[in-house]
N, C-alpha and C. Protein backbone atom coordinates (compact mmCIF):
# COMPACT_ATOMS: atom_id res chain seq x y z
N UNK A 1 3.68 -11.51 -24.84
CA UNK A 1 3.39 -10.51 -23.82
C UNK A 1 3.64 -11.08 -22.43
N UNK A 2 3.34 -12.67 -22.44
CA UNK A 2 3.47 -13.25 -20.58
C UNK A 2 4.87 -13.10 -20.38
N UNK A 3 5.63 -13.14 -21.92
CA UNK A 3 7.30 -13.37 -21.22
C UNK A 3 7.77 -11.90 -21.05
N UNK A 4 7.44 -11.30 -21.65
CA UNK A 4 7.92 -9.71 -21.27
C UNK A 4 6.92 -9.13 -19.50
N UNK A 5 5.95 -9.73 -19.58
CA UNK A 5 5.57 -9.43 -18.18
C UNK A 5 6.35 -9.86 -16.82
N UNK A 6 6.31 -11.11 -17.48
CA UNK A 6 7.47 -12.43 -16.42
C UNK A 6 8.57 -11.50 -16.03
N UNK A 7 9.40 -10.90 -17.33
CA UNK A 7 10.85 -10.63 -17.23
C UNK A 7 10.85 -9.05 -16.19
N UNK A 8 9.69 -8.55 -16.22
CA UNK A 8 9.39 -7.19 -15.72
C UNK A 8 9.26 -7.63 -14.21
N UNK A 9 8.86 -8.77 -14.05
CA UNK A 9 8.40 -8.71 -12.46
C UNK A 9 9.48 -9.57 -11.89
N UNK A 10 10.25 -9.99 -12.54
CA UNK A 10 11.53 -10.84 -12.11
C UNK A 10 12.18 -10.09 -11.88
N UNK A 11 12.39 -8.59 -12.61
CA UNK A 11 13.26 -7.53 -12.38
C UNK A 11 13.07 -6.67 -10.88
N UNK A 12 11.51 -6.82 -10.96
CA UNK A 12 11.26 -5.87 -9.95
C UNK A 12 11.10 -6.67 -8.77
N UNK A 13 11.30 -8.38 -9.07
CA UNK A 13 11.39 -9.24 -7.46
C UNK A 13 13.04 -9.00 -7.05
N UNK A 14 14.04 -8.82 -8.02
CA UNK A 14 15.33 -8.46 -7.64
C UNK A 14 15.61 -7.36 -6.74
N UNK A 15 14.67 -6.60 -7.15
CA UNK A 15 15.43 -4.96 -6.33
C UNK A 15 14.29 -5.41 -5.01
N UNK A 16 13.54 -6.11 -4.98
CA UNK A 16 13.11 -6.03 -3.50
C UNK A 16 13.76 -5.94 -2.10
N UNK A 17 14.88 -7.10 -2.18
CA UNK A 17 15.93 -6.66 -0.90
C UNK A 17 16.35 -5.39 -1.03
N UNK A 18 16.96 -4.49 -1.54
CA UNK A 18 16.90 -3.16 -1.75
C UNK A 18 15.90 -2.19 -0.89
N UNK A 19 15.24 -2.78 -1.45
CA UNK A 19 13.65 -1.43 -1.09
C UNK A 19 13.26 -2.15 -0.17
N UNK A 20 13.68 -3.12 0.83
CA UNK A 20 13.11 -3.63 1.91
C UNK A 20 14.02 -2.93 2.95
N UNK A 21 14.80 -2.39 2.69
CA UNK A 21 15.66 -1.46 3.78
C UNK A 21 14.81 -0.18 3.80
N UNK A 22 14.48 0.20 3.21
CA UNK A 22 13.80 1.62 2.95
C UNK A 22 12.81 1.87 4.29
N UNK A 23 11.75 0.74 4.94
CA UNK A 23 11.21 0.59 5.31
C UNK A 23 9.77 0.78 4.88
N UNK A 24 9.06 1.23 5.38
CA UNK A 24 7.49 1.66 4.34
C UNK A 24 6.59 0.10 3.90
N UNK A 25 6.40 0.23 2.62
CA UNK A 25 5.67 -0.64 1.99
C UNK A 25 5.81 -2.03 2.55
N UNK A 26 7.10 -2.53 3.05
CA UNK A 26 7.19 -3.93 3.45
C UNK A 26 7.22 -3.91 5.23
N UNK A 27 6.99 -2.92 5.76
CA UNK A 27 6.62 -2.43 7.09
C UNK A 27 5.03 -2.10 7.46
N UNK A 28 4.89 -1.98 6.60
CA UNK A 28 3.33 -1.39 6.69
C UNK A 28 2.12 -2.15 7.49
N UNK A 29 2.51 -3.77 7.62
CA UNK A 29 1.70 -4.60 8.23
C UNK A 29 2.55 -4.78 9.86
N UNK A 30 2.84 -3.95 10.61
CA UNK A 30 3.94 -4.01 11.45
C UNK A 30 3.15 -4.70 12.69
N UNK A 31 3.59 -6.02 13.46
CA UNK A 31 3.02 -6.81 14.27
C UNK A 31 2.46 -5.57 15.48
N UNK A 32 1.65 -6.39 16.47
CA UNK A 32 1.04 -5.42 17.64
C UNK A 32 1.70 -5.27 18.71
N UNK A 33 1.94 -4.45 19.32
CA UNK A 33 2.57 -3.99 20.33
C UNK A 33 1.95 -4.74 22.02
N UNK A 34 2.62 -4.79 22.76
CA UNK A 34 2.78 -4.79 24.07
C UNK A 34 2.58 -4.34 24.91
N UNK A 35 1.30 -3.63 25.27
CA UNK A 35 1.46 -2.23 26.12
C UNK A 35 1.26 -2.48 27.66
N UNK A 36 1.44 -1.37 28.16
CA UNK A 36 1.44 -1.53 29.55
C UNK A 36 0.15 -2.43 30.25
N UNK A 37 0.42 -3.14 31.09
CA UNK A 37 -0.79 -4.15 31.59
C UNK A 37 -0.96 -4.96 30.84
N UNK A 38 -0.52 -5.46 30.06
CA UNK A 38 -0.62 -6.63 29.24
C UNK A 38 -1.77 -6.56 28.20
N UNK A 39 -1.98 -5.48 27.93
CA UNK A 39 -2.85 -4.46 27.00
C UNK A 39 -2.58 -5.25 25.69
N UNK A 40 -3.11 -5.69 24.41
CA UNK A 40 -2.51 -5.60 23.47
C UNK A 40 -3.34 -3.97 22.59
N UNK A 41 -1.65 -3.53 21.96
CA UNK A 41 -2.05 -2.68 21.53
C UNK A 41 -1.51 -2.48 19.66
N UNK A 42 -2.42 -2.13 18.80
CA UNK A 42 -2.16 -1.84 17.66
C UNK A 42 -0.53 -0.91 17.56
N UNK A 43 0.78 -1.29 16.97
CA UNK A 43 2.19 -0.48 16.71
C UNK A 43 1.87 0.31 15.51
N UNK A 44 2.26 1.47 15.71
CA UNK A 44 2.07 2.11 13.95
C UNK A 44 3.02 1.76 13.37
N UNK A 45 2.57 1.56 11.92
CA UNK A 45 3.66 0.91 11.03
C UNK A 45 4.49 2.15 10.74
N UNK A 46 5.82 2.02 10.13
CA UNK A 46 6.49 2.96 9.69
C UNK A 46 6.04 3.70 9.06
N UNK A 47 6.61 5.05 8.75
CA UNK A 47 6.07 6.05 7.84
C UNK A 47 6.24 5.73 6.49
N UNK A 48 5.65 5.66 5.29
CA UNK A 48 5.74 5.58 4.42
C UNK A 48 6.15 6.65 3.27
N UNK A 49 7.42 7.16 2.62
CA UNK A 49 7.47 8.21 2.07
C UNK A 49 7.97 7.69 0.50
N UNK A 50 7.63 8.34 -0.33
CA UNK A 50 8.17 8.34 -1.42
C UNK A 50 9.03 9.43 -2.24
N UNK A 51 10.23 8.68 -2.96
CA UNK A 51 10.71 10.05 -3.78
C UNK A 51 10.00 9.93 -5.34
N UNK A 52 10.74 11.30 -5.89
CA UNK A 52 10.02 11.22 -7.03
C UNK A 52 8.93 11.61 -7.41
N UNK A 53 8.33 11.65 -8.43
CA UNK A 53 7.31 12.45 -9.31
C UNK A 53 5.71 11.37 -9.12
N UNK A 54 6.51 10.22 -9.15
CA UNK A 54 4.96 9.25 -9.23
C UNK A 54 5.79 7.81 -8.59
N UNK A 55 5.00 6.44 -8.25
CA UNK A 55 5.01 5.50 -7.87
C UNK A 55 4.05 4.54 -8.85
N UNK A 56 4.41 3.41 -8.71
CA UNK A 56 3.67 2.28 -8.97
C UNK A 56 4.11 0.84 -7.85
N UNK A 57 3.19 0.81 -7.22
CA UNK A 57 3.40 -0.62 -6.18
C UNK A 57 2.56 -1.50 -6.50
N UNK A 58 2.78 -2.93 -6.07
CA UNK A 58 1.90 -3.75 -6.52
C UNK A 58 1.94 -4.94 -5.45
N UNK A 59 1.01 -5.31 -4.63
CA UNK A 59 0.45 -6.40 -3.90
C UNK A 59 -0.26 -7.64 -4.55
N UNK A 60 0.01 -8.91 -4.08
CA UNK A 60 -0.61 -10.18 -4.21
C UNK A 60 -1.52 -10.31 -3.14
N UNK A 61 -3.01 -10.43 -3.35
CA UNK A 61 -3.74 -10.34 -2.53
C UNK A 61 -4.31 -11.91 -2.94
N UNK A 62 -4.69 -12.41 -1.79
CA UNK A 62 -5.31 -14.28 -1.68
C UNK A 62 -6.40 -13.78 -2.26
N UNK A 63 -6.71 -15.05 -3.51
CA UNK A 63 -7.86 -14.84 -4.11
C UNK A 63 -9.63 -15.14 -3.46
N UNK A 64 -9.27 -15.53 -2.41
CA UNK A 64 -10.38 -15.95 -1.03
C UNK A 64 -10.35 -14.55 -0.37
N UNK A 65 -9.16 -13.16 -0.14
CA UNK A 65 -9.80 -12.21 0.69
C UNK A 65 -9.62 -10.84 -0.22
N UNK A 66 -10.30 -10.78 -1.69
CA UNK A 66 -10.21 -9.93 -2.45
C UNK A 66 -11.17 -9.01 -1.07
N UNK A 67 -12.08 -9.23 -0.97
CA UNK A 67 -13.08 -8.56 -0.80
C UNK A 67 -12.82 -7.85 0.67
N UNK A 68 -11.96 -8.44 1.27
CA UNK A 68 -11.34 -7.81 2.33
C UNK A 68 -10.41 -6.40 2.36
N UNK A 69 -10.02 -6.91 1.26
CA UNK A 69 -8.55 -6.21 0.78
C UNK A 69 -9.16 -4.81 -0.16
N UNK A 70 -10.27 -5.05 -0.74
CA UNK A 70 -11.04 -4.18 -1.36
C UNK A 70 -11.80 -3.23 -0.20
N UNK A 71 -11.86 -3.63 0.80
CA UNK A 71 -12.72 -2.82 2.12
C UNK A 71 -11.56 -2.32 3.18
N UNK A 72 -10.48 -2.93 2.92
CA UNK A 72 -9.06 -1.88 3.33
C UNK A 72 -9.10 -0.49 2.22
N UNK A 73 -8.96 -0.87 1.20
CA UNK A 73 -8.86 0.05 0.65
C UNK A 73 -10.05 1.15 0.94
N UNK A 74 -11.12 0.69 0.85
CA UNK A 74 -12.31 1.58 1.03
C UNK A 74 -12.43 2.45 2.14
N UNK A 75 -11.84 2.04 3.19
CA UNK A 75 -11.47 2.34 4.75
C UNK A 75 -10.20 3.78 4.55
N UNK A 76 -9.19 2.88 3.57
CA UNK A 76 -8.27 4.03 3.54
C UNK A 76 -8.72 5.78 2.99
N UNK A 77 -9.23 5.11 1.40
CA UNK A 77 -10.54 6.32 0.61
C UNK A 77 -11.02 7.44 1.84
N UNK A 78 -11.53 6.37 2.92
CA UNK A 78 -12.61 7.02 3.85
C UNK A 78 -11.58 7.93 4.66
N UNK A 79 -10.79 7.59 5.11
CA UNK A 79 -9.66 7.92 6.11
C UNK A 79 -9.16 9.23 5.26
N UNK A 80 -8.70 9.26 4.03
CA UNK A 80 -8.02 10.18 3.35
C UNK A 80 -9.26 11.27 2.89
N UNK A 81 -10.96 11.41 2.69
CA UNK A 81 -11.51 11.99 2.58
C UNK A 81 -11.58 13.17 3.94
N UNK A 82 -11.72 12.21 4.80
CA UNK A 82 -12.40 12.90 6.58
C UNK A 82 -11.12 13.30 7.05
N UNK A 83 -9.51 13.17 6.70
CA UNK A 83 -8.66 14.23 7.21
C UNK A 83 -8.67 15.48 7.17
N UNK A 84 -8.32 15.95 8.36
CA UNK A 84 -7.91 17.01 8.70
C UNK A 84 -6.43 18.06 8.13
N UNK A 85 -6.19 16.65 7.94
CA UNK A 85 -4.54 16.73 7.24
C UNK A 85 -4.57 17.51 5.77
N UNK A 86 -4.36 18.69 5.19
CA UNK A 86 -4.52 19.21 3.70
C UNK A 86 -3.82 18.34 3.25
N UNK A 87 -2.40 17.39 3.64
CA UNK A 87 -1.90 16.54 2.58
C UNK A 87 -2.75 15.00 2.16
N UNK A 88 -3.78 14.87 3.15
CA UNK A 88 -4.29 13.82 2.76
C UNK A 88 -4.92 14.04 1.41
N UNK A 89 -5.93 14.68 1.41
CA UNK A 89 -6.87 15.16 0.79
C UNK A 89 -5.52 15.28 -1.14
N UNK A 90 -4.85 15.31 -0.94
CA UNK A 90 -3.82 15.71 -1.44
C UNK A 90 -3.13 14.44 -2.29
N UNK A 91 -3.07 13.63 -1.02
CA UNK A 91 -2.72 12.25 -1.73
C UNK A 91 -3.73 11.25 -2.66
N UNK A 92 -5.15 11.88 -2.12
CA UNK A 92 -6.14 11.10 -2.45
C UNK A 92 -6.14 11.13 -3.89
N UNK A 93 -6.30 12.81 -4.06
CA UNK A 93 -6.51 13.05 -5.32
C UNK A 93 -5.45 12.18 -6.34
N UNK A 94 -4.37 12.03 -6.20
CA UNK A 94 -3.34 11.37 -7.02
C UNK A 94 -3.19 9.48 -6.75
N UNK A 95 -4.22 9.31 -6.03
CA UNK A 95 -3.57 8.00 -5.76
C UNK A 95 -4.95 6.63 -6.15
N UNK A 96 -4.50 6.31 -7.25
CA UNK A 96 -5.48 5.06 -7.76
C UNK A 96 -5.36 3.40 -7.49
N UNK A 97 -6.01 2.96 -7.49
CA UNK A 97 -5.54 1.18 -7.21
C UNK A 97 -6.61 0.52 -8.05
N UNK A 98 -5.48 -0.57 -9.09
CA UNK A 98 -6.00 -1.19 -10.03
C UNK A 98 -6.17 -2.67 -9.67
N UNK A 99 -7.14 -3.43 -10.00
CA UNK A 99 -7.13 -5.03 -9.90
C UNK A 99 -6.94 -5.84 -10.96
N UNK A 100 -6.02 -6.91 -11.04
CA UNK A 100 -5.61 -6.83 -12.20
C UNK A 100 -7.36 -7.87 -12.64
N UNK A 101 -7.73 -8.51 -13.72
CA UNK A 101 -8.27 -8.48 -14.48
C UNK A 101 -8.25 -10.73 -14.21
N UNK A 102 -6.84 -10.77 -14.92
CA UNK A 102 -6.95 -11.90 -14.36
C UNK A 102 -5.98 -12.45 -13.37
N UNK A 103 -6.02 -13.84 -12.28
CA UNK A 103 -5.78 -14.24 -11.50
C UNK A 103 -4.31 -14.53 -12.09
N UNK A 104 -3.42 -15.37 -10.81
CA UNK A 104 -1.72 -15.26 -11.29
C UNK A 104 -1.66 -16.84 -11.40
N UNK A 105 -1.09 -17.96 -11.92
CA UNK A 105 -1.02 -18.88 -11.65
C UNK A 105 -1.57 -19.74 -10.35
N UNK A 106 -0.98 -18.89 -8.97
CA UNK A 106 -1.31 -19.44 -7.88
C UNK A 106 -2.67 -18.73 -7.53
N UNK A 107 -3.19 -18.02 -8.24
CA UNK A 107 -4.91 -17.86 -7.85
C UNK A 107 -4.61 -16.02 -7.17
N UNK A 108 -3.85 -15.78 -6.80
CA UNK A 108 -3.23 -14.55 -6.40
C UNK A 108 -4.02 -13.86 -7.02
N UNK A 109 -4.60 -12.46 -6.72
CA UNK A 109 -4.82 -11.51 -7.79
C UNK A 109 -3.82 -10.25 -7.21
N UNK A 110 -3.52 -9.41 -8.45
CA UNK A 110 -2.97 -8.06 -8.00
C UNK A 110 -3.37 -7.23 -8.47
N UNK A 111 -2.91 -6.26 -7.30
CA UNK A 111 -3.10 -4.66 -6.90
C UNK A 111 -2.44 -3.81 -7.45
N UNK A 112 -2.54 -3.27 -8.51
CA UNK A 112 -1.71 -2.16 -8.78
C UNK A 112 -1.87 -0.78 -7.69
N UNK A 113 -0.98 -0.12 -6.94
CA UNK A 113 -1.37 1.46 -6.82
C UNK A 113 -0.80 2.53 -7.87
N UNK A 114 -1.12 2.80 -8.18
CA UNK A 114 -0.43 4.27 -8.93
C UNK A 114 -0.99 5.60 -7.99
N UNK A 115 0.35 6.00 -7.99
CA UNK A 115 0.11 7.46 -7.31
C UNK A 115 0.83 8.50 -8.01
N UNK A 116 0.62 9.82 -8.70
CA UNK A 116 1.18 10.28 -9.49
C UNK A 116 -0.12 11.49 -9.62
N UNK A 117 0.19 13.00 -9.06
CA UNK A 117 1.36 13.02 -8.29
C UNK A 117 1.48 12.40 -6.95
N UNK A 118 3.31 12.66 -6.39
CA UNK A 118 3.50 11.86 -5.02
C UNK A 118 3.51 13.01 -4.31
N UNK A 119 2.87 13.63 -3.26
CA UNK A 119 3.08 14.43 -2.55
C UNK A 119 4.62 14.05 -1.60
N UNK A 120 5.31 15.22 -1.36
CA UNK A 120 6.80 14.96 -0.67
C UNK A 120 5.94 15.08 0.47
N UNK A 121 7.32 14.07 1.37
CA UNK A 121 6.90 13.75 3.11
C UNK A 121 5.34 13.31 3.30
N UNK A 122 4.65 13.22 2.34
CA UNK A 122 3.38 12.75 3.52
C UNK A 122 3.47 11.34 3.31
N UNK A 123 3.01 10.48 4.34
CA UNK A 123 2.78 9.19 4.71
C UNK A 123 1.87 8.42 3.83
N UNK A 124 2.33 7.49 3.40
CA UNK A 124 1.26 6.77 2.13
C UNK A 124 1.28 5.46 2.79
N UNK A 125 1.44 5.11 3.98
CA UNK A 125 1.15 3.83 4.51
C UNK A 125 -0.37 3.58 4.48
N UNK A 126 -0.34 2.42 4.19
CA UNK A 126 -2.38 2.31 4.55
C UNK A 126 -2.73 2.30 5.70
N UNK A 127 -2.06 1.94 7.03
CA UNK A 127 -2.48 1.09 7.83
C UNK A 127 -2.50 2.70 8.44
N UNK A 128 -1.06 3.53 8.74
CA UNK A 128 -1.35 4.75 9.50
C UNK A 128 -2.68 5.68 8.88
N UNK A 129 -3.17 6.07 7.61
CA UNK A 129 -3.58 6.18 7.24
C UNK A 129 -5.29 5.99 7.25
N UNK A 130 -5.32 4.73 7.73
CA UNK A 130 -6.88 4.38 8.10
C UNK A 130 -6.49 5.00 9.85
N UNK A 131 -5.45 4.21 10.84
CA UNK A 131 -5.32 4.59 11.93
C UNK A 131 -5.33 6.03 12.73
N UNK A 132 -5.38 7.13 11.41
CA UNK A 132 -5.48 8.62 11.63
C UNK A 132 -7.43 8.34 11.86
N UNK A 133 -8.02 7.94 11.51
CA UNK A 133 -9.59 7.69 11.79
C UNK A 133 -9.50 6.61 12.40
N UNK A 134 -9.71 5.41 12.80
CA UNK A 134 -9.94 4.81 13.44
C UNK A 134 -8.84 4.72 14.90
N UNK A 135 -9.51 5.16 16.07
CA UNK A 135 -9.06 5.41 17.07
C UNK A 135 -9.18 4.32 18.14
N UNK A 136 -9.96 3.37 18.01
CA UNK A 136 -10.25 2.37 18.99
C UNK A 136 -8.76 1.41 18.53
N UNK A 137 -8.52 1.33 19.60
CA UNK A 137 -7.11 -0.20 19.62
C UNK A 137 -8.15 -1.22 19.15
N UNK A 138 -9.02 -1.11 19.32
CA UNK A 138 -10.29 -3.16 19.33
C UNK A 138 -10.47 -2.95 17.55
N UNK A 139 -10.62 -1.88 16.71
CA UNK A 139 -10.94 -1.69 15.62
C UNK A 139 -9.86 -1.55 14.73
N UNK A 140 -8.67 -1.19 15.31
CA UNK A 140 -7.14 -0.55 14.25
C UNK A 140 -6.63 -2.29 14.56
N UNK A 141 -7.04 -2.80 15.21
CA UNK A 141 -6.40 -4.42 15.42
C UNK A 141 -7.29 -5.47 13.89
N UNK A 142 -8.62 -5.02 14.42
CA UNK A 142 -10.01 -5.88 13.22
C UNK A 142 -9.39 -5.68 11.93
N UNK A 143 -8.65 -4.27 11.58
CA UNK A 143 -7.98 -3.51 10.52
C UNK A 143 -6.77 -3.95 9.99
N UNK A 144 -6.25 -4.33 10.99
CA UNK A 144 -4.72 -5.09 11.22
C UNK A 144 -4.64 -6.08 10.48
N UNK A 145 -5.72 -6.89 11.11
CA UNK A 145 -6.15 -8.68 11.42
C UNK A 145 -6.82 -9.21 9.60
N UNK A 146 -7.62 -8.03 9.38
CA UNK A 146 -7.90 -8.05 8.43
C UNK A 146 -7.09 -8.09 7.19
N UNK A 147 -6.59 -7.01 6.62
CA UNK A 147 -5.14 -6.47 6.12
C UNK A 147 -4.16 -7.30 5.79
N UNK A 148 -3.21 -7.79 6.76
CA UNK A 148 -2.57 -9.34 6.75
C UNK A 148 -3.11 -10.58 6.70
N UNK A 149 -4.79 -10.69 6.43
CA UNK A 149 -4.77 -12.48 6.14
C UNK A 149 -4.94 -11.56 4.98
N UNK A 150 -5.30 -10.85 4.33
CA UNK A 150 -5.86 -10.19 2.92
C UNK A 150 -4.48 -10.20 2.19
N UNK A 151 -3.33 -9.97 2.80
CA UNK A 151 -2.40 -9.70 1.82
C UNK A 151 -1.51 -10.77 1.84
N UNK A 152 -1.28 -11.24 0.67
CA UNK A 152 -0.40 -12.36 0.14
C UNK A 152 1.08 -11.82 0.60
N UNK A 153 1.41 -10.46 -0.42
CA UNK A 153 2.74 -9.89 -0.26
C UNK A 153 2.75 -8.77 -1.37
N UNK A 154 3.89 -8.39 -0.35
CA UNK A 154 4.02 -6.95 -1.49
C UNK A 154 4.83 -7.01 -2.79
N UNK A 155 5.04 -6.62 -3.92
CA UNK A 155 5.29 -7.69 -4.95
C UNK A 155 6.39 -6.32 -5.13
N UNK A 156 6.30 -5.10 -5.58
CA UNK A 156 7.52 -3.93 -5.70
C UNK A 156 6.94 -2.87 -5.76
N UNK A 157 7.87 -1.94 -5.46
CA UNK A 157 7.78 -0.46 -5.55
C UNK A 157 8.89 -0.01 -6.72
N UNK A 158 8.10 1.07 -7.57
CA UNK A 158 8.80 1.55 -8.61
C UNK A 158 8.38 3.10 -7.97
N UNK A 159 10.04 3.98 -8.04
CA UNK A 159 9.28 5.26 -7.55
C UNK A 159 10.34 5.93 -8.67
N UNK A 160 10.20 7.34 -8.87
CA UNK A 160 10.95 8.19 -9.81
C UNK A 160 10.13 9.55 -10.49
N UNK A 161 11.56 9.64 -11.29
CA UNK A 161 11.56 11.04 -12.14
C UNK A 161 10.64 10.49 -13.50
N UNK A 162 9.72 11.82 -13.99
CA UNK A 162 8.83 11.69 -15.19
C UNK A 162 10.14 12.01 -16.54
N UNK A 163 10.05 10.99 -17.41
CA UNK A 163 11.58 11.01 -18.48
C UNK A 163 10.96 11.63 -19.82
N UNK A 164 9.36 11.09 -19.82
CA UNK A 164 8.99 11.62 -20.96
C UNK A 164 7.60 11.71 -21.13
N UNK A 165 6.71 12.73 -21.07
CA UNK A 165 5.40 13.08 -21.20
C UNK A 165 4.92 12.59 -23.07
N UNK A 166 4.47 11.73 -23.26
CA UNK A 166 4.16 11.36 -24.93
C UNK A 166 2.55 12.41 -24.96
N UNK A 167 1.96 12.80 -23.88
CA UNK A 167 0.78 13.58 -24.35
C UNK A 167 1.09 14.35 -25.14
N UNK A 168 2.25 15.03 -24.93
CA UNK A 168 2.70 16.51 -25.10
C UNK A 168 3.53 16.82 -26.29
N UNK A 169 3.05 17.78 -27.13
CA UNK A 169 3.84 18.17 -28.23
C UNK A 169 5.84 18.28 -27.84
C-alpha cells in the first residue's frame, strides 16, 4: 500500500509545475503589501477557482503547528458561516478537510481538502476567505503570519469530471 501511495504522490508532485501557473492554491500565502506611508499592509492572495465537479488538495503542515493550521481552518469554517456571500455558505456545505492519521517520514502531517460539490467562480482561497471577516490589517497579517509558519507546502490539486458514481445502480 506505501508503494502505491508513494507512486500516487510522485505523480501528483509532477503535475505541480503545471498547476503552479494556474495561480490559486500555490498563491494563496501571497507576501504583504507596501502601502502608502510605509503602512504594512495584508495583499489579497489570488482568487482561487476550480473546474470541475469536485477537488481534492493536500497540504504538509509542520508537525509543531498542527494546531495552528487547525485554527486557520476554524477561522475559515467561521468566515464561510457569517458570509453574506450565498456562495459561501455554498462552499461550506461541500467542502471537508481531513488529517491524515499518521505523520510522513519528515514528521509532516497532511491535510486532505475535499470539496465536492465545487461551486463555479467562487473563491476557495483560505486566506481571502477568512479576509472577507477579518477586516483589521493588524489581524489578516496575525492570520497571514500564522498560516505560513503552519504550512510546510502545498503538496497537489486534483480537480475534475465525476467518471463513475459506484453508489448507484
Amino acid at each position: 500500500m506505501r508503494r502505491v501511495s508513494g507512486v500516487v504522490l510522485a505523480g501528483a508532485l509532477l503535475l505541480l509545475p503545471a498547476m503552479s501557473t494556474q495561480g490559486g492554491v500555490f498563491a494563496q500565502a501571497a507576501a504583504p503589501a507596501q502601502a502608502a506611508g510605509g503602512q504594512q499592509q495584508q495583499a489579497a492572495p489570488n482568487k482561487t477557482t476550480f473546474m470541475g465537479d469536485a477537488v481534492i488538495q493536500a497540504f504538509s503542515v509542520n508537525p509543531d503547528k498542527t494546531a495552528d493550521y487547525d485554527k486557520v481552518i476554524g477561522q475559515l469554517k467561521e468566515a464561510l458561516a457569517k458570509s453574506t456571500n450565498p456562495q459561501a455558505k455554498q462552499q461550506a456545505a461541500g467542502w471537508k478537510v481531513y488529517r491524515n492519521a499518521t505523520p510522513n517520514p519528515d514528521g509532516s502531517i497532511v491535510y486532505v481538502h475535499v470539496i465536492d460539490p465545487v461551486v463555479k467562480d467562487a473563491d476557495y482561497s483560505i486566506l481571502n476567505n477568512i479576509y472577507d471577516m477579518v477586516k483589521d490589517p493588524t489581524e489578516q497579517r496575525a492570520v497571514y503570519d500564522m498560516y505560513r509558519a503552519a504550512l510546510k507546502q502545498p503538496l497537489f490539486v486534483i480537480q475534475g469530471q465525476l467518471t463513475a458514481d459506484l453508489s448507484k445502480p
